[in-house]
Protein backbone atom coordinates (compact mmCIF):
# COMPACT_ATOMS: atom_id res chain seq x y z
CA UNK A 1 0.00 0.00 0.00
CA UNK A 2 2.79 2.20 0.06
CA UNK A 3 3.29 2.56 -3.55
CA UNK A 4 -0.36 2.00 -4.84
CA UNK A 5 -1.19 0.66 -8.89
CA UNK A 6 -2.44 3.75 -10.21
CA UNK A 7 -5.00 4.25 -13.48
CA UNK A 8 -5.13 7.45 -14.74
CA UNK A 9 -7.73 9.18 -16.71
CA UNK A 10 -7.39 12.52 -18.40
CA UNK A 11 -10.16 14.56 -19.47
CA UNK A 12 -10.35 17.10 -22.28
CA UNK A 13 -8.63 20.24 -21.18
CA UNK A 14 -6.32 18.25 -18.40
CA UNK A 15 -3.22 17.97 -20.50
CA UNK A 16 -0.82 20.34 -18.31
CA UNK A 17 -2.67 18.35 -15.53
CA UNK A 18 -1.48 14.59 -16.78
CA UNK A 19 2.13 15.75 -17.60
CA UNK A 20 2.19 16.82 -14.09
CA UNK A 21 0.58 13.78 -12.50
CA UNK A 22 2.37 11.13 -14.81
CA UNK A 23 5.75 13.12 -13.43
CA UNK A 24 5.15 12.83 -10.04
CA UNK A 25 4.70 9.10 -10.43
CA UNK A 26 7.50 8.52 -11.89
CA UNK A 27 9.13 10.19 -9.31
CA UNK A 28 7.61 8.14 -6.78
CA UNK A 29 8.01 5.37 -8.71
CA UNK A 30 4.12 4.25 -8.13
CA UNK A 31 3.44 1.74 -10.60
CA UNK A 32 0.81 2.73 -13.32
CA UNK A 33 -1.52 0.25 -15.04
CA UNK A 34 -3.64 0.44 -17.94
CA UNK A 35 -6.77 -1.61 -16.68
CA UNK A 36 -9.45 -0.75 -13.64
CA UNK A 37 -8.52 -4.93 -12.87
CA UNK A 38 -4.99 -4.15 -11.89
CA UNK A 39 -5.86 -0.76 -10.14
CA UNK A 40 -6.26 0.75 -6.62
CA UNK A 41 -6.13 3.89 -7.18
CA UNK A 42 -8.17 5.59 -9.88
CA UNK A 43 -6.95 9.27 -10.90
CA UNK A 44 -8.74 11.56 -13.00
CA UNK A 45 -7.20 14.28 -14.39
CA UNK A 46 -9.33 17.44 -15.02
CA UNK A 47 -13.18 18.63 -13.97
CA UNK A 48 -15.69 16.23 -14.89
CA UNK A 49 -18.18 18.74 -13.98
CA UNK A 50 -17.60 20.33 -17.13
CA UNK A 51 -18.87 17.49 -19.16
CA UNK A 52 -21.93 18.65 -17.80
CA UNK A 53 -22.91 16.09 -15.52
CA UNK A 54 -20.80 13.41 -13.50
CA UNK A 55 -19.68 10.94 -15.87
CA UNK A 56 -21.22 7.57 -15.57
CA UNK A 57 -18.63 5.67 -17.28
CA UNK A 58 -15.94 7.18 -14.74
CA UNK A 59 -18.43 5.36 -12.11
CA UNK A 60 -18.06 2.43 -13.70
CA UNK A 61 -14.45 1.97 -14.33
CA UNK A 62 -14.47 2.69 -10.80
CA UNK A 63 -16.37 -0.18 -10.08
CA UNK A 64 -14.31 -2.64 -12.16
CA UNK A 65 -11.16 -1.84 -9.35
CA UNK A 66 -10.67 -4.49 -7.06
CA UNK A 67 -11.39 -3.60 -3.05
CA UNK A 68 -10.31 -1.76 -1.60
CA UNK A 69 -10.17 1.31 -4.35
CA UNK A 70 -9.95 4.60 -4.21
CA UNK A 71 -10.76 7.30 -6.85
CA UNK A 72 -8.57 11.01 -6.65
CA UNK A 73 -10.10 13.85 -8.59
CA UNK A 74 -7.98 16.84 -9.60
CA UNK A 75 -9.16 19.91 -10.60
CA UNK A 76 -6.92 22.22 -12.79
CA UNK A 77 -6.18 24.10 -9.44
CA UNK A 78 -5.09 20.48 -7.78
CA UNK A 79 -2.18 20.25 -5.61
CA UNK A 80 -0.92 16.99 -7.43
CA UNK A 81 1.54 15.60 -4.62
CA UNK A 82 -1.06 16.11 -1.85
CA UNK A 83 -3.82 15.09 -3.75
CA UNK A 84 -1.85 11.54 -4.13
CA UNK A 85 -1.15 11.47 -0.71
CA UNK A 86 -4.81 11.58 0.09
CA UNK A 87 -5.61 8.79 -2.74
CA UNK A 88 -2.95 6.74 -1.11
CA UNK A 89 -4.66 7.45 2.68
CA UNK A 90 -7.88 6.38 1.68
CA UNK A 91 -6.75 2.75 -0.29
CA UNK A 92 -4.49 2.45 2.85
CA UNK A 93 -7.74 3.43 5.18
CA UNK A 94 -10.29 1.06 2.97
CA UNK A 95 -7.53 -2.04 3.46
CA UNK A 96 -7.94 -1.82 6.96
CA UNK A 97 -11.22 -1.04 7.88
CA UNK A 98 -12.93 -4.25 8.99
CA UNK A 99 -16.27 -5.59 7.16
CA UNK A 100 -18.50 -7.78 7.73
CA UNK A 101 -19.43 -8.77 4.30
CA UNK A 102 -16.62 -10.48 2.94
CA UNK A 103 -14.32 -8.32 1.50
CA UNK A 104 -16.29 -5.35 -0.55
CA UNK A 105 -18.44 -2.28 1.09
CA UNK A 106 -21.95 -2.89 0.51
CA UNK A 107 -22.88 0.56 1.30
CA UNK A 108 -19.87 1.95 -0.57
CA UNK A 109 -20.21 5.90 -1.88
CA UNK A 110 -18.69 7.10 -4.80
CA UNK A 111 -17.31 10.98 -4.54
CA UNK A 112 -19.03 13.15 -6.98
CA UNK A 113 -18.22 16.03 -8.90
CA UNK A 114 -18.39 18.64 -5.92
CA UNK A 115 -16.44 16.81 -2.99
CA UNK A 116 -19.22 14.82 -1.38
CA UNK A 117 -20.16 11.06 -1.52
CA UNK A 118 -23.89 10.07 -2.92
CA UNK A 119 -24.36 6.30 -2.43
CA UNK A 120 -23.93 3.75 -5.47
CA UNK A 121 -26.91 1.72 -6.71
CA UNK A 122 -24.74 -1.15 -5.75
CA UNK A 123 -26.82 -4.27 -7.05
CA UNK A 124 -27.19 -2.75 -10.48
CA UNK A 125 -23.88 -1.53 -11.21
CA UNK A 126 -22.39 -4.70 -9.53
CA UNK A 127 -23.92 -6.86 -12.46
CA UNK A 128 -23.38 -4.15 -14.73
CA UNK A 129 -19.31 -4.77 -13.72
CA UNK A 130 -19.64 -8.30 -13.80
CA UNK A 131 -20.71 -8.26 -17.37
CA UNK A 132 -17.91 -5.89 -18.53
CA UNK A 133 -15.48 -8.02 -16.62
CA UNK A 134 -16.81 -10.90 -18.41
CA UNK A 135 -16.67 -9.69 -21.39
CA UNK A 136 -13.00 -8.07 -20.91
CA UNK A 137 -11.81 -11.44 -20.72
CA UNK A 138 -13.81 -12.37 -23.56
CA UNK A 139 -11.58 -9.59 -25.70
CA UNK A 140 -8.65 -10.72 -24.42
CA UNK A 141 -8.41 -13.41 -27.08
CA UNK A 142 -8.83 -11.34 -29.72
CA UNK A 143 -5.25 -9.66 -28.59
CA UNK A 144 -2.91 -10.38 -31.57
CA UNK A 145 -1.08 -6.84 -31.39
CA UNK A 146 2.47 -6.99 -30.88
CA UNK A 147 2.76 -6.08 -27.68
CA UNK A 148 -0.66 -7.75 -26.51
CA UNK A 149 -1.95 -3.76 -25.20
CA UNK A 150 -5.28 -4.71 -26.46
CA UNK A 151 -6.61 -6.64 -23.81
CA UNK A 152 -8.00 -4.30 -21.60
CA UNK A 153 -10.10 -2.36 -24.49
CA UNK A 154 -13.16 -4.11 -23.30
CA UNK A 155 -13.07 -2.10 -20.18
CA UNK A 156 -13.96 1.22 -21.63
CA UNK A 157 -17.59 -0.46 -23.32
CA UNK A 158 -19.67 1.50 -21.31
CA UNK A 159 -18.25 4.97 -23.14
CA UNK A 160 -21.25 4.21 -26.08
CA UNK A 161 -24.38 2.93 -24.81
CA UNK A 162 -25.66 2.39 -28.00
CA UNK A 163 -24.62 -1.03 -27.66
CA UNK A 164 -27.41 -1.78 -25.73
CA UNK A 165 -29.98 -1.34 -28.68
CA UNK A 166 -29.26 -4.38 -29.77
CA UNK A 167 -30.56 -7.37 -28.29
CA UNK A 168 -28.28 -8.24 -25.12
CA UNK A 169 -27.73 -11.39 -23.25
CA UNK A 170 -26.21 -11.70 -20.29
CA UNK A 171 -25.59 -8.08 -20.69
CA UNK A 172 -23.50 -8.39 -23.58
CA UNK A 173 -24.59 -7.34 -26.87
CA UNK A 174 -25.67 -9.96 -29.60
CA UNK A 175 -23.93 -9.82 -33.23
CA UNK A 176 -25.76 -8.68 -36.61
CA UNK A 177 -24.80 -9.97 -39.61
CA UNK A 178 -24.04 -7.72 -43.08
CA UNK A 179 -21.91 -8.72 -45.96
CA UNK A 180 -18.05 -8.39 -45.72
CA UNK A 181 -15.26 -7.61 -47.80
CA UNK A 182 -15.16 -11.34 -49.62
CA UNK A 183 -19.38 -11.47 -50.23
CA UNK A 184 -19.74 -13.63 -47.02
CA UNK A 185 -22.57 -13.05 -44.57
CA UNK A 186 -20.73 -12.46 -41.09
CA UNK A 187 -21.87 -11.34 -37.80
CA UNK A 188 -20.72 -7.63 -36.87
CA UNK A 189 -20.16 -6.29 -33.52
CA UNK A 190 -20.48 -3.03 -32.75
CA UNK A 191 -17.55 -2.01 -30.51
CA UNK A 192 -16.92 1.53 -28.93
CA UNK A 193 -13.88 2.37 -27.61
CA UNK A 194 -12.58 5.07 -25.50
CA UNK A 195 -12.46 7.36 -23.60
CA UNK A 196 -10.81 6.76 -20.75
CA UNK A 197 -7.81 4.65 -22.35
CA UNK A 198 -4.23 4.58 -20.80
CA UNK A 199 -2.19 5.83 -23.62
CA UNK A 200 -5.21 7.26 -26.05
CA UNK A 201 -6.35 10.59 -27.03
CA UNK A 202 -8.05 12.20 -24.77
CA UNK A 203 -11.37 12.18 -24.74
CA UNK A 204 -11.51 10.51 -28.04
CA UNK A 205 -14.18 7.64 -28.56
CA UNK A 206 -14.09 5.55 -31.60
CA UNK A 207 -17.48 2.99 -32.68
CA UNK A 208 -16.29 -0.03 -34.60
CA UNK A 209 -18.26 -2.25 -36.38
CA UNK A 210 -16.31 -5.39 -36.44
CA UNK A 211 -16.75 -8.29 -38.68
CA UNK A 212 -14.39 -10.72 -37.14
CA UNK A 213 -11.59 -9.24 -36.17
CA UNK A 214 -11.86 -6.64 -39.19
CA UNK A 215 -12.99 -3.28 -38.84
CA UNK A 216 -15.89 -2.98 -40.77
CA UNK A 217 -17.02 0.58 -40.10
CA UNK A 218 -15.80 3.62 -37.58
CA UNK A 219 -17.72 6.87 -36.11
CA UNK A 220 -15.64 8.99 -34.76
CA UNK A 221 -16.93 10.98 -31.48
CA UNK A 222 -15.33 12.35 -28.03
CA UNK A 223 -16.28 14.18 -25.01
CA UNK A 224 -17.68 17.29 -24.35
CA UNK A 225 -14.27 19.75 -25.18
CA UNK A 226 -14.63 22.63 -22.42
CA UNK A 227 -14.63 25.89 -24.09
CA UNK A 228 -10.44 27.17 -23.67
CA UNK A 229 -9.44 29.39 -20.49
CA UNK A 230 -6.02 29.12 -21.93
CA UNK A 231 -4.32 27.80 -24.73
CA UNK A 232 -4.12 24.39 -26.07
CA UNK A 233 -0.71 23.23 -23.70
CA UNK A 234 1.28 21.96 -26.35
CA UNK A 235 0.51 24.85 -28.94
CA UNK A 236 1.12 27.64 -26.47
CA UNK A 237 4.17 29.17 -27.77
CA UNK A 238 2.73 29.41 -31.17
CA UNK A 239 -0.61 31.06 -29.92
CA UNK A 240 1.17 33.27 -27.79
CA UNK A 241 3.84 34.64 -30.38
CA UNK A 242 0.55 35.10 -32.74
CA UNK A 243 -0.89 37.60 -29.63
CA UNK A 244 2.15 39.36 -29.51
CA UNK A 245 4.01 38.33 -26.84
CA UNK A 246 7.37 37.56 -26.57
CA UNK A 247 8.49 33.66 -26.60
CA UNK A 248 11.65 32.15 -27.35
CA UNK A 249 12.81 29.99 -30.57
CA UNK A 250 13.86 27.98 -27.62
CA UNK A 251 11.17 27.87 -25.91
CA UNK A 252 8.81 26.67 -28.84
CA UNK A 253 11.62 24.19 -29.45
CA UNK A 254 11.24 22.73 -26.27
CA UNK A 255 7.52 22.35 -25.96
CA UNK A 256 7.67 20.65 -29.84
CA UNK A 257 10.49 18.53 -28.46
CA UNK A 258 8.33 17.30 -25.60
CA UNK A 259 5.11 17.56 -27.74
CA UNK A 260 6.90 14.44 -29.97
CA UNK A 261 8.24 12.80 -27.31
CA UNK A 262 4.57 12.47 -25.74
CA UNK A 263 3.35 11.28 -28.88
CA UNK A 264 6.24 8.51 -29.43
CA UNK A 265 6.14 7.08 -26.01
CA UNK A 266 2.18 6.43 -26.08
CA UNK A 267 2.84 4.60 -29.40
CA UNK A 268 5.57 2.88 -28.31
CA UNK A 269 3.72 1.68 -25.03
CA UNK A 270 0.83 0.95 -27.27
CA UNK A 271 3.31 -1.65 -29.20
CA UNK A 272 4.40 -2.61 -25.83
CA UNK A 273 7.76 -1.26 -25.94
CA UNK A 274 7.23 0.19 -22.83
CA UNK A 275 11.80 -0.21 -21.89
CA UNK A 276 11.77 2.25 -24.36
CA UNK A 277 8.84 4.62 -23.54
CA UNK A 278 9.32 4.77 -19.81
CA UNK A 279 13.19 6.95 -21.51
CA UNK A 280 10.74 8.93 -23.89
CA UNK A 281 8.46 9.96 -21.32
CA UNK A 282 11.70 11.06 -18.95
CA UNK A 283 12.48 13.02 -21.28
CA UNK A 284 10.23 14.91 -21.92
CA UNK A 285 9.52 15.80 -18.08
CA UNK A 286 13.21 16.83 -18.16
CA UNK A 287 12.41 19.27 -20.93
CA UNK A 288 9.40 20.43 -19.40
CA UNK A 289 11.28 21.24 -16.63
CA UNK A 290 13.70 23.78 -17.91
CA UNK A 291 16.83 21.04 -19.10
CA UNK A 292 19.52 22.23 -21.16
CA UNK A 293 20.09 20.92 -24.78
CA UNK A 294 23.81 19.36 -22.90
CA UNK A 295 21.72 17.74 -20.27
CA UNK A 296 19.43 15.81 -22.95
CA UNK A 297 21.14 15.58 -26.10
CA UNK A 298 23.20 12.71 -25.63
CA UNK A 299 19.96 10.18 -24.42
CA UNK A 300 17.87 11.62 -26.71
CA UNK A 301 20.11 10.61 -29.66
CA UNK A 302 20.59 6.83 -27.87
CA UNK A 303 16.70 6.24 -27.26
CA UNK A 304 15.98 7.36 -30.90
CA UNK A 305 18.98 5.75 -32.64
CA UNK A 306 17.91 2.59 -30.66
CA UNK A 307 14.18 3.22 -32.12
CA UNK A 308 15.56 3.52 -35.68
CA UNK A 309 17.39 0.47 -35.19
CA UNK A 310 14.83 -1.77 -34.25
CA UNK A 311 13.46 -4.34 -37.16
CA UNK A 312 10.76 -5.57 -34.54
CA UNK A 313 9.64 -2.29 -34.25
CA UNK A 314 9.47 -1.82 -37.83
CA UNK A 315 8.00 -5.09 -38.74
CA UNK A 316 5.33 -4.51 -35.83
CA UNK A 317 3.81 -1.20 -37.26
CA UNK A 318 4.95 -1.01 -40.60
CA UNK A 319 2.23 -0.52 -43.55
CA UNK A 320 -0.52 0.35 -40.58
CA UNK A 321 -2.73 3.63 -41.36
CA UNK A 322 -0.70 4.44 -44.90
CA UNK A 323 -1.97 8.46 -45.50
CA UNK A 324 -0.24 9.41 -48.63
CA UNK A 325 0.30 13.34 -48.65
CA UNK A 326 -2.21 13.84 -51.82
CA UNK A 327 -4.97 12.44 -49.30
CA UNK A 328 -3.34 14.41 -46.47
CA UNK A 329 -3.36 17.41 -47.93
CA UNK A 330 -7.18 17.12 -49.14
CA UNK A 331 -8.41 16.36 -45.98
CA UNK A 332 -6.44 19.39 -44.67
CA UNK A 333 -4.08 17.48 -42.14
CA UNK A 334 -0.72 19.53 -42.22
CA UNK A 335 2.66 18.73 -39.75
CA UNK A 336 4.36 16.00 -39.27
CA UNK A 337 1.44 13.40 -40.48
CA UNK A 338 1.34 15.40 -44.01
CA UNK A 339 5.46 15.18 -44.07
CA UNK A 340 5.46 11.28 -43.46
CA UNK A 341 3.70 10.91 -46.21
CA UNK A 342 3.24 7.08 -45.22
CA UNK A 343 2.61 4.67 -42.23
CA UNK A 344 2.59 4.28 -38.79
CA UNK A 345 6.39 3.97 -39.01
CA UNK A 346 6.64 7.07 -41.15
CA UNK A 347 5.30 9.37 -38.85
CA UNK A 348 7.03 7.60 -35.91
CA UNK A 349 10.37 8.80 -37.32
CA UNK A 350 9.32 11.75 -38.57
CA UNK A 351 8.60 12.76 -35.32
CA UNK A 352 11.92 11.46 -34.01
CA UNK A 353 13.86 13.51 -36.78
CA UNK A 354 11.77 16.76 -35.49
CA UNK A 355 12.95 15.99 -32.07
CA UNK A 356 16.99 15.53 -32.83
CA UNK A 357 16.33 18.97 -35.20
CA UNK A 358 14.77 20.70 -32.21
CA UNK A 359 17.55 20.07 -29.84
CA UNK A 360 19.75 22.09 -32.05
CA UNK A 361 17.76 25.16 -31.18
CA UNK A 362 16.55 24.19 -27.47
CA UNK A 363 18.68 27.55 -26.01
CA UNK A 364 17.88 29.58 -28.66
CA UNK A 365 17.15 32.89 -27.05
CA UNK A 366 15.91 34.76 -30.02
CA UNK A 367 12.07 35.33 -30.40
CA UNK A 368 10.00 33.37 -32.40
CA UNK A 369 8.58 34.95 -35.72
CA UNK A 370 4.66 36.01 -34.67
CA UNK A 371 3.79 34.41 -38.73
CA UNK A 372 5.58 31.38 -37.68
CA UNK A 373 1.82 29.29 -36.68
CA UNK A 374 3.03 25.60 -36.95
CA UNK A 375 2.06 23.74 -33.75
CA UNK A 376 3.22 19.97 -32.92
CA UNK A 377 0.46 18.63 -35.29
CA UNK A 378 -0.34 21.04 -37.40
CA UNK A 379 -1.02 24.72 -38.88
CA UNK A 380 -3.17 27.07 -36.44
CA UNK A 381 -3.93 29.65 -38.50
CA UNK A 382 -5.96 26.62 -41.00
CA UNK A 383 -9.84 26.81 -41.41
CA UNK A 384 -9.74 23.64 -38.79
CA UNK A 385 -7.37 22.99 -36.21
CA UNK A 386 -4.81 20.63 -37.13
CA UNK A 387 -6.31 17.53 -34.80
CA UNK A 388 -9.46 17.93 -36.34
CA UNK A 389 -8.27 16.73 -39.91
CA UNK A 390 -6.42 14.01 -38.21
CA UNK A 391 -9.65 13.11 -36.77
CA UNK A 392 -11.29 12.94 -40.46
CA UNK A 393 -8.89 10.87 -41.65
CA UNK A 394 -9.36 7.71 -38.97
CA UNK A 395 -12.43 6.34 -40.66
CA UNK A 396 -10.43 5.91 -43.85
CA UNK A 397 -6.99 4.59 -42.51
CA UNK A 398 -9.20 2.20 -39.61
CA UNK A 399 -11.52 0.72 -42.24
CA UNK A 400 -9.88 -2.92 -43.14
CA UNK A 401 -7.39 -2.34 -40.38
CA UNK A 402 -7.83 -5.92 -37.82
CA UNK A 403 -9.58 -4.81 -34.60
CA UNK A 404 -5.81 -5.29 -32.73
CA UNK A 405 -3.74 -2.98 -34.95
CA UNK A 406 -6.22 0.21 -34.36
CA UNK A 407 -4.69 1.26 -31.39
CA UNK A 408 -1.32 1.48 -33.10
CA UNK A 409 -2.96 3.64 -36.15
CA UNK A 410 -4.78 6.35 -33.57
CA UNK A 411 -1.55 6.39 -31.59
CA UNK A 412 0.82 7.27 -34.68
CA UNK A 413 -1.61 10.12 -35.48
CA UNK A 414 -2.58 11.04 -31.76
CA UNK A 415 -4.79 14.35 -32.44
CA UNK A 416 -4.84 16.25 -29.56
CA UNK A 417 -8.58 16.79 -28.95
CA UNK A 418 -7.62 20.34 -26.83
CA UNK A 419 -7.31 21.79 -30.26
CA UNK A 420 -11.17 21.71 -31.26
CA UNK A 421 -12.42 24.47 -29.13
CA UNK A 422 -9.38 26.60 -30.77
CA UNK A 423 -10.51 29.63 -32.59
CA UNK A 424 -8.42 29.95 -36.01
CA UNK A 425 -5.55 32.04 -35.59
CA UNK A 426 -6.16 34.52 -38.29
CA UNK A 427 -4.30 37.89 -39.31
CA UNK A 428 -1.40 40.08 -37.76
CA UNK A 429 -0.25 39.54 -34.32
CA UNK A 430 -0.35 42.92 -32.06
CA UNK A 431 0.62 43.94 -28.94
């Protein structure tokens, strides 16, 4: 209990939030999982009362935790060390406490979105648990990803409810059948998944229609984005230089830098390469945190030479999600996922090459150019913001992708759903 298996959940708007929670786990070295099974301590990331109403599906990840559990909410105004301190108290508190019921509280509350407890329909969402957990284990033999991180995808069913339209036994939903690819009549599954995902876009929720283990079909939807009290975090600099103020070559070099190492250790733990993404995500807290380009430089270029290197990797992801730049550019995706102009691997090292370019200006102490609008993933001064054309193009690269390489496509792209309640950035900056 004193180092407590943590699952974190970010919502939209929570970015700064996560980088600041995932660091101070690392420093404490408390292990983080990536399913409610192996979990005590549930931490979300961000204000769920701005989805407008407490979110049912946090409830019932909650609910898949083994006893005892405990969930931390932190608000954007969190004090992240003490609020894990508390999480920790209250697993720690719940282990103890005797029962009388054989192991799990009966009359247990679940904290809502202002502070206080309001009990749990306990029967109902029991079952309700017992089915996901049932079929969790059911999806775990559908795992033929790499790095087997596709188990625990059954866990977030309960983010689309329109499952349960369909006839259900046992709480599950039953299969319809429609013609596939080869003129065969096979059942389809509709599968959503999202949003609460370890290593996923935030807030992002995908609806598969599976025939198989092909994907059939995809809608793409996500949470409620909270209208912006300040910039997208990891296009800051840009937005900033745009409104005049003064930032740093440097500075934007940094949060790029860190921007692409983000994005390349969530891929990488999606392949389960996670030796290699626990360095990446180091990294980039280092950055974050004000390193110099002499302090960095020389791991940086190991981790990614030892990336580039690797004919696993390449064999793993290789030909996933190909987005050639004439369909790129059409669908108005710009950055690094219109330069790759290929696959999952493409982009990978493209955004490796933009990180080992980017240390050459990290201490660069000359402003940045207010026309200069190119974020992490894109343009800001397009019609759209860049994540929402990489958001257009996932129906088209998922379609015909198997149900355990989808992960591995979103994660190569990883739009950064922050962006869509971003304004364009339009004409001359000014003080």
């Amino acid at each position: 209990m004193s180092r407590p298996a943590v699952l974190v959940v970010t919502l939209p708007g929570a970015t700064r939030l996560r980088l600041e929670v995932e660091a101070e786990l690392r420093r404490r070295e408390w292990p983080v999982v990536g399913a409610p099974a192996a979990a005590d301590l549930l931490v979300v990331c961000g204000d769920p009362a701005a989805q407008g109403a407490w979110p049912e599906w946090l409830d019932d990840i909650e609910r898949s935790m083994p006893e005892p559990a405990a969930r931390a909410v932190m608000g954007e105004s969190a004090r992240v060390g003490g609020a894990l301190d508390a999480g920790r108290g209250e697993v720690t508190g719940r282990a103890v406490a005797p029962r009388g019921d054989g192991g799990r509280h009966e009359d247990r509350a679940a904290p809502s979105g202002d502070g206080h407890h309001r009990p749990a329909d306990h029967a109902e969402h029991m079952d309700h648990a017992e089915h996901m957990d049932h079929h969790a284990s059911h999806m775990d033999h559908q795992d033929h990803s790499p790095g087997g991180h596709m188990d625990h995808t059954g866990h977030m069913d309960h983010a689309g409810h329109d499952m349960h339209a369909m006839a259900d036994i046992a709480g599950l939903p039953m299969a319809e059948r429609a013609d596939d690819r080869d003129e065969l009549r096979l059942d389809r599954l509709h599968v959503p998944i999202g949003p609460g995902l370890t290593d996923w876009p935030t807030g992002l929720i995908l609806r598969l229609a599976l025939q198989g283990d092909v994907v059939q079909g995809v809608e793409v939807d996500h949470l409620p984005v909270p209208p912006a009290h300040r910039p997208p975090f990891w296009d800051e600099p840009w937005l900033r230089a745009a409104r005049g103020e003064e930032v740093t070559r440097g500075g934007a070099a940094r949060r790029r830098c860190a921007a692409h190492l983000d994005s390349a250790g969530r891929l990488l733990a999606v392949v389960g390469w996670d030796d290699v993404a626990a360095p990446f995500r180091r990294l980039r807290d280092e950055l974050l945190a004000g390193a110099s380009r002499t302090e960095v430089a020389g791991e940086v270029h190991r981790t990614v030479r030892r990336v580039g290197r690797s004919r696993v990797l390449r064999w793993s992801i290789a030909g996933l999600g190909r987005l050639p730049a004439d369909t790129a550019r059409a669908a108005g995706v710009s950055g690094p996922a219109l330069a790759a102009t290929g696959d999952a691997y493409d982009r990978l090292l493209m955004w490796l090459g933009e990180i080992e370019r980017g240390l050459e200006v990290l201490d660069d102490t000359r402003p940045l150019a207010p026309d200069d609008r190119t974020g992490p993933r894109g343009r800001l001064d397009g019609p759209r913001p860049p994540s929402q054309a990489l958001l257009d193009v996932l129906p088209d690269l998922l379609t015909g992708v198997e149900f355990a390489c989808a992960r591995i496509v979103v994660a190569s792209l990883d739009p950064d759903l922050d962006e869509l309640a971003l304004a364009p950035v339009t004409g001359a900056a000014h003080a």
